[in-house]
C-alpha atoms as a PDB file:
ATOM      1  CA  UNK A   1     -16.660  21.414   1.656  1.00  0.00           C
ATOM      2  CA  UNK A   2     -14.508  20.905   4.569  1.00  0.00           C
ATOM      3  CA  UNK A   3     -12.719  23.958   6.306  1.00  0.00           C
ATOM      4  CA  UNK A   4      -9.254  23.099   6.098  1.00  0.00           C
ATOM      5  CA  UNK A   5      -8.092  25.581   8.536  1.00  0.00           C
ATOM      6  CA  UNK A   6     -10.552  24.810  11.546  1.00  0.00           C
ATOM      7  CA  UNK A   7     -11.628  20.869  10.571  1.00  0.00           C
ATOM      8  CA  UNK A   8      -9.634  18.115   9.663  1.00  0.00           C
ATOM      9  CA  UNK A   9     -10.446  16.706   5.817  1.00  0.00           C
ATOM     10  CA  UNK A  10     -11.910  14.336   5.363  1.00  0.00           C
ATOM     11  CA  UNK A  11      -9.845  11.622   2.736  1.00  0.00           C
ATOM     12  CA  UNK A  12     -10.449   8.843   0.408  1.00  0.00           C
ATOM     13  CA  UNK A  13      -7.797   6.346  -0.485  1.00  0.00           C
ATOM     14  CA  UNK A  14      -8.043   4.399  -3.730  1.00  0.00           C
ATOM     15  CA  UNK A  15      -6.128   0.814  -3.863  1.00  0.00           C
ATOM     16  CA  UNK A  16      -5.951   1.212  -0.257  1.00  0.00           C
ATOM     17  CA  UNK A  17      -4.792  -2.444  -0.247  1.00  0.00           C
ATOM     18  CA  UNK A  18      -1.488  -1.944  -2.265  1.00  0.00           C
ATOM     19  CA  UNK A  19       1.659  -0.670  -0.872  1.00  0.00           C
ATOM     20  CA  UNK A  20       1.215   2.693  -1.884  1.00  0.00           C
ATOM     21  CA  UNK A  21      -2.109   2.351  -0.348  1.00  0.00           C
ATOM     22  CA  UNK A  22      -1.180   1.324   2.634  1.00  0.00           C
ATOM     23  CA  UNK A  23       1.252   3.797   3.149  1.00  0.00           C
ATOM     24  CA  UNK A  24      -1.378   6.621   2.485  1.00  0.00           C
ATOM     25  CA  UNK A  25      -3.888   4.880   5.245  1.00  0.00           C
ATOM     26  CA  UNK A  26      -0.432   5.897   7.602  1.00  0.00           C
ATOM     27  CA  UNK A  27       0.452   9.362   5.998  1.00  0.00           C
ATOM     28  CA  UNK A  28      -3.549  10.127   6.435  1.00  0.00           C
ATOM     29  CA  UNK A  29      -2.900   8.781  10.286  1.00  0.00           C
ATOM     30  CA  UNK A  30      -0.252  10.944  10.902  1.00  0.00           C
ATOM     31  CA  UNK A  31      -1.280  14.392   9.559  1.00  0.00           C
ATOM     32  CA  UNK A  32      -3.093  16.319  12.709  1.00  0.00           C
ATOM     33  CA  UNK A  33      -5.634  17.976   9.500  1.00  0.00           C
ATOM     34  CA  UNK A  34      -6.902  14.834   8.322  1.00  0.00           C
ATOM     35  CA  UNK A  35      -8.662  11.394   8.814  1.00  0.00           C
ATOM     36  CA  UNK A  36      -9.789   8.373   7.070  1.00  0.00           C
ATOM     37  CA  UNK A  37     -13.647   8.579   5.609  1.00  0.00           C
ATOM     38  CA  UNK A  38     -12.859   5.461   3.275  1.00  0.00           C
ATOM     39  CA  UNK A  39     -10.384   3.318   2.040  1.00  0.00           C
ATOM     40  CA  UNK A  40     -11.151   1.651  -1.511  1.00  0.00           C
ATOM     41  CA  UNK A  41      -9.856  -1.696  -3.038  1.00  0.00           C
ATOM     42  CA  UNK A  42     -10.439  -3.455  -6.202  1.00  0.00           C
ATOM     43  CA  UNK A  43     -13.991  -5.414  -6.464  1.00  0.00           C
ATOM     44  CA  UNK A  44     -13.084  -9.580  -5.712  1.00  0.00           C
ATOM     45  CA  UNK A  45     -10.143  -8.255  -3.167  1.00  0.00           C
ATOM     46  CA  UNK A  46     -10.322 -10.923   0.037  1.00  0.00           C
ATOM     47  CA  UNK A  47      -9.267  -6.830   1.880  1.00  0.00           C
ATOM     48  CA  UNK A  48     -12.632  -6.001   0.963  1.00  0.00           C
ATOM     49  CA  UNK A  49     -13.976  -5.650   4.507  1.00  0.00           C
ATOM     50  CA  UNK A  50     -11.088  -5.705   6.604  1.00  0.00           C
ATOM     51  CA  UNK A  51     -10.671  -2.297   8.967  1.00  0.00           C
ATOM     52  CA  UNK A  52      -8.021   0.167   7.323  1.00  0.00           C
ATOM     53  CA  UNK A  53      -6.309   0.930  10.441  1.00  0.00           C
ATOM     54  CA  UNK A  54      -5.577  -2.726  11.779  1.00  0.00           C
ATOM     55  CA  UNK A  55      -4.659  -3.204   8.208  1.00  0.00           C
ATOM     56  CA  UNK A  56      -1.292  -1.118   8.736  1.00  0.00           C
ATOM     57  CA  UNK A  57      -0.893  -2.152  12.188  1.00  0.00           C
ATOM     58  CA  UNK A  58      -2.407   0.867  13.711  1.00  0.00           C
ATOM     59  CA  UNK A  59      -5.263   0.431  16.324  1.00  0.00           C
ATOM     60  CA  UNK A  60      -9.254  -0.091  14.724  1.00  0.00           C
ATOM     61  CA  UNK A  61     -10.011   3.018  12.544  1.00  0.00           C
ATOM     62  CA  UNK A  62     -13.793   1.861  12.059  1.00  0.00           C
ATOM     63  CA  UNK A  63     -13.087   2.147   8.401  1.00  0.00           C
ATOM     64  CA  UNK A  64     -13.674  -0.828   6.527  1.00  0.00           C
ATOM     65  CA  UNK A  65     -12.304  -1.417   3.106  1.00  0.00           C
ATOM     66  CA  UNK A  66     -14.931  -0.741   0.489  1.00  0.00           C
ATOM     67  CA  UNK A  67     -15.202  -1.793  -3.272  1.00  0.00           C
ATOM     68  CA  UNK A  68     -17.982   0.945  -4.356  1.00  0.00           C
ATOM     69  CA  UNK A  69     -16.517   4.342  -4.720  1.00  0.00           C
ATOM     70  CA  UNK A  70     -19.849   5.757  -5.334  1.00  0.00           C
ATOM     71  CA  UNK A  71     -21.424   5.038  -2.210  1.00  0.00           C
ATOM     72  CA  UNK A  72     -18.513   5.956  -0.129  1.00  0.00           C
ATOM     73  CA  UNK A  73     -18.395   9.806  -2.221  1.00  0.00           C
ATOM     74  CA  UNK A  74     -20.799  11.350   0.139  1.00  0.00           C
ATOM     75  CA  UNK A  75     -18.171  10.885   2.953  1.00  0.00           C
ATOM     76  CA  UNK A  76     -15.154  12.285   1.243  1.00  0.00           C
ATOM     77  CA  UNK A  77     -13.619  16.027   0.781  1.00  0.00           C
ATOM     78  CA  UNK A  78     -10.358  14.392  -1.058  1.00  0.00           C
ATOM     79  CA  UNK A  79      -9.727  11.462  -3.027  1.00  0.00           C
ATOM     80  CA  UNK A  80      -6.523  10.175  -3.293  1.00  0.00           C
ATOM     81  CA  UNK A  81      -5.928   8.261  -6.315  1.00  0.00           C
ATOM     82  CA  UNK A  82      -2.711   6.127  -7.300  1.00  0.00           C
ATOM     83  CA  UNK A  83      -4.441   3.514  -9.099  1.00  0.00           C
ATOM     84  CA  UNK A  84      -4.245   2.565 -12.811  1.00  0.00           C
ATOM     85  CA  UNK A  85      -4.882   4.939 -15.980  1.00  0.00           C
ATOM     86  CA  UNK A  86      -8.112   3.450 -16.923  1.00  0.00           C
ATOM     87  CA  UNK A  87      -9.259   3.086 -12.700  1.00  0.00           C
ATOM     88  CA  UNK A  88      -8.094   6.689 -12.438  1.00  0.00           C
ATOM     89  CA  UNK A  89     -10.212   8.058 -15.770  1.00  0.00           C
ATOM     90  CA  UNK A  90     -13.086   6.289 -14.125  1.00  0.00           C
ATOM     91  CA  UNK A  91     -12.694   7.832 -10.682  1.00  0.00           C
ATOM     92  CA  UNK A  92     -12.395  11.049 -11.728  1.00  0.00           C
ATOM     93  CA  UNK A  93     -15.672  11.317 -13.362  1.00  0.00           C
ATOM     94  CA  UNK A  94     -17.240   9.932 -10.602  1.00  0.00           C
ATOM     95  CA  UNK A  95     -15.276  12.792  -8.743  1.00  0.00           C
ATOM     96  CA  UNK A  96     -16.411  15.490 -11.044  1.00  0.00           C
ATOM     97  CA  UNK A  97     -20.159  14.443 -11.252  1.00  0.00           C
ATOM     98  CA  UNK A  98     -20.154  14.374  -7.288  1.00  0.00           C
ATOM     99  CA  UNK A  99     -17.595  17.605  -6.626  1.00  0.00           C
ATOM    100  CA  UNK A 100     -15.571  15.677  -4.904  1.00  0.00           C
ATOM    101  CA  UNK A 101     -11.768  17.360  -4.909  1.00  0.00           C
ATOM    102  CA  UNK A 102      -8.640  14.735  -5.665  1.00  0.00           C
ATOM    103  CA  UNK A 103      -5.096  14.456  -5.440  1.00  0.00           C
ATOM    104  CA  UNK A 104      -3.553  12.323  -8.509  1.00  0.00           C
ATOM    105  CA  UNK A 105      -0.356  10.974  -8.317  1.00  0.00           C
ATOM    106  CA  UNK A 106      -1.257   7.978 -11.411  1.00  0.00           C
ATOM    107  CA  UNK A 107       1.176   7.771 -14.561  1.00  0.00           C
ATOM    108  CA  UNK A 108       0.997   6.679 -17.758  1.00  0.00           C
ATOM    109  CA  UNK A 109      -2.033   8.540 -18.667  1.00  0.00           C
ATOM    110  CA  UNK A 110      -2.919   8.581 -22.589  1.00  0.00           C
ATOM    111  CA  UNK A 111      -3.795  12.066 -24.729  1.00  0.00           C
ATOM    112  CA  UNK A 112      -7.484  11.099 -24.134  1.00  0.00           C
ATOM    113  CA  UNK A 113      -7.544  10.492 -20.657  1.00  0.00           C
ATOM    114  CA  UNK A 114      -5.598  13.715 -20.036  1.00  0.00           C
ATOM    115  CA  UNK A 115      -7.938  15.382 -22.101  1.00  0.00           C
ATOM    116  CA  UNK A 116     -11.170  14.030 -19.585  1.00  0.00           C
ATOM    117  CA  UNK A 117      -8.925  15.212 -16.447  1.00  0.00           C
ATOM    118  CA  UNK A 118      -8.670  18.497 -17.618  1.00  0.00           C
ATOM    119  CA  UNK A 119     -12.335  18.282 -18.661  1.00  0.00           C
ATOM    120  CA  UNK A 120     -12.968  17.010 -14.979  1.00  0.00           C
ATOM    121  CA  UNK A 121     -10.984  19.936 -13.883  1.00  0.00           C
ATOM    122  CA  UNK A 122     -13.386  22.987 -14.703  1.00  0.00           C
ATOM    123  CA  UNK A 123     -15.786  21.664 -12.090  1.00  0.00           C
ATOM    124  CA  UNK A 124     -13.823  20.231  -9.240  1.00  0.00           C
ATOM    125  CA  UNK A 125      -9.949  21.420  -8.073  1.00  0.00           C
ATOM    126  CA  UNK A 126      -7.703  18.725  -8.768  1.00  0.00           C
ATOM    127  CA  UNK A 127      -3.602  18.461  -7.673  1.00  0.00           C
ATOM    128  CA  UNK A 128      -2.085  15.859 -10.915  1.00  0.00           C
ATOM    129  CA  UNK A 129       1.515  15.620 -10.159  1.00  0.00           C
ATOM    130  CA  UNK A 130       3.975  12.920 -11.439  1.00  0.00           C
ATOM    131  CA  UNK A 131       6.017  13.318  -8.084  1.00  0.00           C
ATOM    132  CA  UNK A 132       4.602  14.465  -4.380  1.00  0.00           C
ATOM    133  CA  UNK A 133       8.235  14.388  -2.502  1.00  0.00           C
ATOM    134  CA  UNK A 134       9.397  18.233  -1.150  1.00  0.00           C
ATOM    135  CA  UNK A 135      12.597  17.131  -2.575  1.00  0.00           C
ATOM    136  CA  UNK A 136      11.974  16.318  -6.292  1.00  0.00           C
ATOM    137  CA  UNK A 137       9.734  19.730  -6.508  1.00  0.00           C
ATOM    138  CA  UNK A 138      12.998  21.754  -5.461  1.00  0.00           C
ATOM    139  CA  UNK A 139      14.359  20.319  -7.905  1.00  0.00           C
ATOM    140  CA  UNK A 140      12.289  20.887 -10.630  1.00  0.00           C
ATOM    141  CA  UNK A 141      12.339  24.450 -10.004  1.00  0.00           C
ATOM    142  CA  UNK A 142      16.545  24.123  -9.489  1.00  0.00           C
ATOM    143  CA  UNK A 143      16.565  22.280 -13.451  1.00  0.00           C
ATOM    144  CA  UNK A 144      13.743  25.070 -14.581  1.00  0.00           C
ATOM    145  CA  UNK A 145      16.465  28.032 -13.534  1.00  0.00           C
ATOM    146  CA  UNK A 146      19.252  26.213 -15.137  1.00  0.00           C
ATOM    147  CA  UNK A 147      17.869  25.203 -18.548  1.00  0.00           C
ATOM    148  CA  UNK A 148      17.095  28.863 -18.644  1.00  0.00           C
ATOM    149  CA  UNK A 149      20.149  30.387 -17.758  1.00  0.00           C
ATOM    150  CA  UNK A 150      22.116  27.890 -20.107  1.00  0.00           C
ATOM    151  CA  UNK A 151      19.307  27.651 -23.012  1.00  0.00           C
ATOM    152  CA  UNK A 152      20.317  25.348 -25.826  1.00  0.00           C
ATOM    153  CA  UNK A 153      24.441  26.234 -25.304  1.00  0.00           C
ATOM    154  CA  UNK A 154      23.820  22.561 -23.062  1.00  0.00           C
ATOM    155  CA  UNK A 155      22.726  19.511 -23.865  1.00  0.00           C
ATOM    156  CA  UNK A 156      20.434  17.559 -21.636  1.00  0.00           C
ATOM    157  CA  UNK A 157      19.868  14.249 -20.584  1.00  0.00           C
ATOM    158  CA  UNK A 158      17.381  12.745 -17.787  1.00  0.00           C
ATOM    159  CA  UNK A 159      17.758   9.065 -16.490  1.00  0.00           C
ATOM    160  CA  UNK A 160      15.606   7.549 -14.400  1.00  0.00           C
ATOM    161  CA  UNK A 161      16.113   4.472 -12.145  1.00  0.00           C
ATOM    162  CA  UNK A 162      13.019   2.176 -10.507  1.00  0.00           C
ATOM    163  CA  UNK A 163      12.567  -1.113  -9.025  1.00  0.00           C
ATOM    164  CA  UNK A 164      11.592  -3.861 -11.541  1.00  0.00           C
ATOM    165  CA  UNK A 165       7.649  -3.771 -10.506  1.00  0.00           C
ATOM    166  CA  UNK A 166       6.913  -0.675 -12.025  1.00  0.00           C
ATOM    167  CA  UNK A 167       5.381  -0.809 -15.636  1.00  0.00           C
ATOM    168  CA  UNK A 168       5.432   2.229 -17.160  1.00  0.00           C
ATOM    169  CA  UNK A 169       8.524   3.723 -18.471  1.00  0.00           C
ATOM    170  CA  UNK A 170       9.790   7.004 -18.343  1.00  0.00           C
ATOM    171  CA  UNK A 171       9.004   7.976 -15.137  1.00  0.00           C
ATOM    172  CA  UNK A 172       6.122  10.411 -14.354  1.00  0.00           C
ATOM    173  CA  UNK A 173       8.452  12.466 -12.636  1.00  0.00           C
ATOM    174  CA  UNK A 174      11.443  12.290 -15.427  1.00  0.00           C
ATOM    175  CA  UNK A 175       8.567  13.892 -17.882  1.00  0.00           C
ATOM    176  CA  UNK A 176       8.347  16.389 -14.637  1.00  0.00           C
ATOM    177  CA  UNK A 177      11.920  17.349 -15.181  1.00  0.00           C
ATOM    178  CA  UNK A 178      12.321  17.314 -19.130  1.00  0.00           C
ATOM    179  CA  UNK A 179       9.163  18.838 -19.048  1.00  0.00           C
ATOM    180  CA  UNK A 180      10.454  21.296 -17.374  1.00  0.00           C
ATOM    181  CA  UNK A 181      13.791  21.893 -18.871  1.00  0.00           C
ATOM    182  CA  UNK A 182      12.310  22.310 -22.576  1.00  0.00           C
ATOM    183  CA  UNK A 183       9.845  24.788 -21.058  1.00  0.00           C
ATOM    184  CA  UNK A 184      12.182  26.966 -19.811  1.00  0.00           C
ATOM    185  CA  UNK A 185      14.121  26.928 -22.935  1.00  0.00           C
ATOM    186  CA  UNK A 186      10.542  27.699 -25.109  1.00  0.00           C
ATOM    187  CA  UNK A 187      10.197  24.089 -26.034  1.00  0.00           C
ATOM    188  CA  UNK A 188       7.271  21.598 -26.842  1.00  0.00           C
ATOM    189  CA  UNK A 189       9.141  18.395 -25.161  1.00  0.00           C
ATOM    190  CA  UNK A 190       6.936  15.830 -27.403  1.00  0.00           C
ATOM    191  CA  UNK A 191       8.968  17.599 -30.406  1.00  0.00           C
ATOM    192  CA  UNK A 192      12.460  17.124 -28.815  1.00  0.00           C
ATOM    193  CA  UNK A 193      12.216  14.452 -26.453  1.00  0.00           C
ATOM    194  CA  UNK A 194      14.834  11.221 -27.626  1.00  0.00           C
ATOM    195  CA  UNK A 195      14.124   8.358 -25.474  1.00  0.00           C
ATOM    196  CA  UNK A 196      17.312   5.998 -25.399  1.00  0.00           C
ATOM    197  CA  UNK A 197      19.314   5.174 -28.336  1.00  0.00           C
ATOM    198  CA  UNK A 198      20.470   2.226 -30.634  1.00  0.00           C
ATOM    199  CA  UNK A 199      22.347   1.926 -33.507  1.00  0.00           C
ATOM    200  CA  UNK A 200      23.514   4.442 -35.766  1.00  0.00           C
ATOM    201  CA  UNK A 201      21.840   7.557 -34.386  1.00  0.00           C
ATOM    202  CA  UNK A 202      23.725  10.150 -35.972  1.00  0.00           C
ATOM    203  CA  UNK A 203      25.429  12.962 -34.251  1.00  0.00           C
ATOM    204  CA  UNK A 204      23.531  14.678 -30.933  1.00  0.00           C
ATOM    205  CA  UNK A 205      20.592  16.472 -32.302  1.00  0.00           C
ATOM    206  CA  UNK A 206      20.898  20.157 -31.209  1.00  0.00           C
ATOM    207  CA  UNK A 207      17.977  21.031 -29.003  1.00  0.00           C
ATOM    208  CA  UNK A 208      17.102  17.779 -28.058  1.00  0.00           C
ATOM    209  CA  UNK A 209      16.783  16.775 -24.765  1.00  0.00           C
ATOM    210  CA  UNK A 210      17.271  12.299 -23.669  1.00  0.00           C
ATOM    211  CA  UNK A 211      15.410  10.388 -21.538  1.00  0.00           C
ATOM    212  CA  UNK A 212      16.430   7.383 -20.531  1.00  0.00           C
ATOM    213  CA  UNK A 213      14.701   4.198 -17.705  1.00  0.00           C
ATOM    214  CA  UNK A 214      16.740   1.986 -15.772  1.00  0.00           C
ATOM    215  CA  UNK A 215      14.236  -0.458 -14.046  1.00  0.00           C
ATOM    216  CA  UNK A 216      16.346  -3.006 -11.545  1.00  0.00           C
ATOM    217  CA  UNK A 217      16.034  -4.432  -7.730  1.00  0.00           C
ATOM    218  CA  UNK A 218      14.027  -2.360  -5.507  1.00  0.00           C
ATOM    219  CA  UNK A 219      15.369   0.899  -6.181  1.00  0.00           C
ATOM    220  CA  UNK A 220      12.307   3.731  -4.923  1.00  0.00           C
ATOM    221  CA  UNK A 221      13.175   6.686  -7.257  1.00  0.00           C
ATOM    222  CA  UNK A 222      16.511   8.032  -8.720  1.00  0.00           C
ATOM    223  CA  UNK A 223      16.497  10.838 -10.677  1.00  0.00           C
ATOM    224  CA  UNK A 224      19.422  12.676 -13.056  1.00  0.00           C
ATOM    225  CA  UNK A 225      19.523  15.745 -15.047  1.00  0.00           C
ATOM    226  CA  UNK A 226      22.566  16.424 -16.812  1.00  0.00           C
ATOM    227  CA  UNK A 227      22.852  19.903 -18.611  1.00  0.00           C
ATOM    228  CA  UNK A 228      26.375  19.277 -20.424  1.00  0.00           C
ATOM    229  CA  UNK A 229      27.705  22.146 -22.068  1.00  0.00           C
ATOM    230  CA  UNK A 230      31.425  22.890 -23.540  1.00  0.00           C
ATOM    231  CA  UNK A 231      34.006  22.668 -20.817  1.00  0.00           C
ATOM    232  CA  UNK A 232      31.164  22.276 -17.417  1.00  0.00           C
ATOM    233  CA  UNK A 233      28.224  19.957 -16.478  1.00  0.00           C
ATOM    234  CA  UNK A 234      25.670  20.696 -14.108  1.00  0.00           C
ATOM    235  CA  UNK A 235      24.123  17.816 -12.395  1.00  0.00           C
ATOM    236  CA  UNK A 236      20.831  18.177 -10.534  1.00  0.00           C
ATOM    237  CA  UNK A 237      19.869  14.816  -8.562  1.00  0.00           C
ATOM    238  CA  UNK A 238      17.298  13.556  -6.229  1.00  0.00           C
ATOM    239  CA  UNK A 239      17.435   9.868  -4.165  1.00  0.00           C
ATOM    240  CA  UNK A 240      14.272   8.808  -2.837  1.00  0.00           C
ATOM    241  CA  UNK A 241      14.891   6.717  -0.043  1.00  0.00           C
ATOM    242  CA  UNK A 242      11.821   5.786   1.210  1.00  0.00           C
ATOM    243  CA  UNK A 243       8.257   5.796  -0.501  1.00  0.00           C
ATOM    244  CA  UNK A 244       6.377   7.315   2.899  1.00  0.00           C
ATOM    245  CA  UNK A 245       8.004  10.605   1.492  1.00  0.00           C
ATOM    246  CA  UNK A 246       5.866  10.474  -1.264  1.00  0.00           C
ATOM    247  CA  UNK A 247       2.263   9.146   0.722  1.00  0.00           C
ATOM    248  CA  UNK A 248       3.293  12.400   3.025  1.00  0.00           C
ATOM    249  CA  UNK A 249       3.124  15.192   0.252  1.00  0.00           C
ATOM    250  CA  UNK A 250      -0.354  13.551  -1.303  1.00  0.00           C
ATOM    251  CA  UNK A 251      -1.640  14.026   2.290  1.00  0.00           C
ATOM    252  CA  UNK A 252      -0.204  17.796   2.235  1.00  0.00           C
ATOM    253  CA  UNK A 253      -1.171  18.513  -0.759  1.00  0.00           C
ATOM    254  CA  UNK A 254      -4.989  17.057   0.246  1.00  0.00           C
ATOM    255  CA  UNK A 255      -5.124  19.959   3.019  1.00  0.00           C
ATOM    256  CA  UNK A 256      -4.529  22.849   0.347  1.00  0.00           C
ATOM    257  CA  UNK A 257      -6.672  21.432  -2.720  1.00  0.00           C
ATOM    258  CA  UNK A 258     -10.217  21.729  -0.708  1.00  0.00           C
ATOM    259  CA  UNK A 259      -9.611  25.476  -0.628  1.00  0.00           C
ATOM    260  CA  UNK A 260      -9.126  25.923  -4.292  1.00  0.00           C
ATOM    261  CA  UNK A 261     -11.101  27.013  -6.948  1.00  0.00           C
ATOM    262  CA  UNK A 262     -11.903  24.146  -9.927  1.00  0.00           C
ATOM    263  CA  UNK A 263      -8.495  23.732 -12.073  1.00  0.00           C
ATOM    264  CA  UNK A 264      -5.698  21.811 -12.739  1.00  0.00           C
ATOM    265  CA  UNK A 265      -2.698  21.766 -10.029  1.00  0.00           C
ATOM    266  CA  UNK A 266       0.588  20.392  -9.082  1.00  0.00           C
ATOM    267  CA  UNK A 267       2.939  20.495  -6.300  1.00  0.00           C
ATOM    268  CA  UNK A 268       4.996  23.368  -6.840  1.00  0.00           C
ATOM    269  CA  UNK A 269       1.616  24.824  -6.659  1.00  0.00           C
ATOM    270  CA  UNK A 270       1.040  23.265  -3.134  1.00  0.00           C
ATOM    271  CA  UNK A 271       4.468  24.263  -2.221  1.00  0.00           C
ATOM    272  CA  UNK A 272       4.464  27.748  -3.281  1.00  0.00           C
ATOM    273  CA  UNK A 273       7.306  27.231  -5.601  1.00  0.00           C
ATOM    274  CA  UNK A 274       5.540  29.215  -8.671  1.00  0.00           C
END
C-alpha cells in the first residue's frame, strides 16, 4: 500500500467517461498526492481506448481508458467509484477480494447491497459518503448540534433540489442530513422519515421529520433543513455551485483512506469533524 505521506496514490476512476468522471480525471490532475493508474468505462464505450488526460483537455497522461477493472487492480491504491448501485456492488467485491481501498460516492444503494459493502468493509478501508463537498459536511455537523439542542420541541423538514438527469430521489446527501438530525435526537430515521405529502395527511406527526425532491433545469445540489419550532426557525443551507467541488473532496478523501485500517468511513471522518 502506497505511503500517502512520502508517495503520491495511486487512483482508479470508474465511469471515467461521464461527467462526473471526467471531472475526477481533473481533481486526480490537480492534487500534488496523487496520479492516474487507470481510468474505467463501461464495456461497448467508443472511450474505450482513448488517453484519460487528452480526454479532459489536459496534455497525454499515458492512461488509456480501460473496460476490465480486474486487470487494471494491480495498479491501483484507490478506487473511485460513482457508478451505478449494481456496477458499484460489483466493484467492490472485486475491491475486497484484491485489497484494493475505495472512495464511494454512489446512491441509491438497496438493504442488500449495503449489507455486501459493509461485508466488503472488514477487509479493505472504504470512505461511503452521500456528499464529498467541505461545505455540506459543515453542515451536517451544524444540523447534528441543532436537532440536539432543540430535540423534538422543532419540527423538521429537508428539501432537496437537482437537475432533471438525476434518477434517484431523495438525495444521498438529504438522507445525510435527516440522517443526521433523527440521530441526534435518538431516532431510527426509516421509522420517522415522511417523504412528501398528498391528500388528507392528517395533522404534523410529532417526531417526524419530511423529506422532500425537487428535480428541475440544471440545478448541481441545493440543500434545506428547516428545524421550525414555536415562535423561531432555524435554517441550515448549502448551494453547490459547481460539481468540481465534489470530484475535489473524493480526491482528498483518497489521500487519507490508504492509511486506514479496514472499516466503513465518511467524510466528516476525512475531515476530522467527529
Amino acid at each position: 500500500m502506497t505511503d500517502s505521506n512520502s508517495k503520491t496514490v495511486n487512483v482508479g476512476i470508474i465511469g471515467a467517461g461521464g461527467r462526473m468522471g471526467r471531472m475526477l480525471i481533473e481533481a486526480v490532475a490537480n492534487n500534488p498526492q496523487t496520479t492516474l493508474a487507470a481510468a474505467i468505462e463501461r464495456s461497448g464505450s467508443s472511450l474505450v481506448g482513448v488517453d484519460a488526460g487528452e480526454l479532459v483537455g489536459l496534455e497525454k497522461s499515458g492512461v488509456a481508458l480501460s473496460d476490465n477493472l480486474q486487470a487494471e487492480l494491480s495498479k491501483i491504491d484507490v478506487l473511485i467509484d460513482f457508478s451505478l448501485p449494481d456496477s458499484t456492488e460489483n466493484n467492490v467485491q472485486l475491491c475486497a477480494a484484491n485489497k484494493v481501498a475505495m472512495v464511494i460516492g454512489t446512491t441509491g444503494l438497496s438493504d442488500a447491497q449495503e449489507e455486501a459493502l459493509n461485508a466488503a468493509c472488514e477487509q479493505i478501508p472504504v470512505v461511503y459518503a452521500g456528499n464529498y463537498s467541505t461545505g455540506v459536511n459543515v453542515s451536517l455537523k451544524l444540523i447534528e448540534m441543532a436537532a440536539k439542542a432543540f430535540g423534538e420541541t422543532a419540527d423538521i423538514e429537508v428539501i432537496e433540489s437537482h437537475h432533471k438527469h438525476k434518477v434517484d430521489a431523495p438525495s444521498g446527501t438529504a438522507f445525510m442530513m435527516a440522517n443526521a438530525a433523527a440521530e441526534a435526537r435518538g431516532q431510527n430515521l426509516k421509522e420517522v422519515a415522511v417523504y412528501g405529502r398528498e391528500g388528507h395527511t392528517g395533522e404534523r406527526k410529532p417526531g417526524s421529520i419530511g423529506i422532500h425532491a425537487i428535480r428541475g433545469g440544471e440545478i448541481i445540489g441545493d440543500h434545506s433543513v428547516m428545524l421550525i419550532a414555536d415562535g423561531e426557525m432555524v435554517e441550515i443551507k448549502h448551494h453547490a455551485r459547481e460539481r468540481m467541488t465534489f470530484a475535489a473532496g473524493a480526491v482528498r478523501a483518497a489521500t487519507w483512506v490508504i492509511d486506514q485500517a479496514p472499516g466503513r468511513y465518511d467524510m466528516q471522518d476525512v475531515l476530522g469533524l467527529k
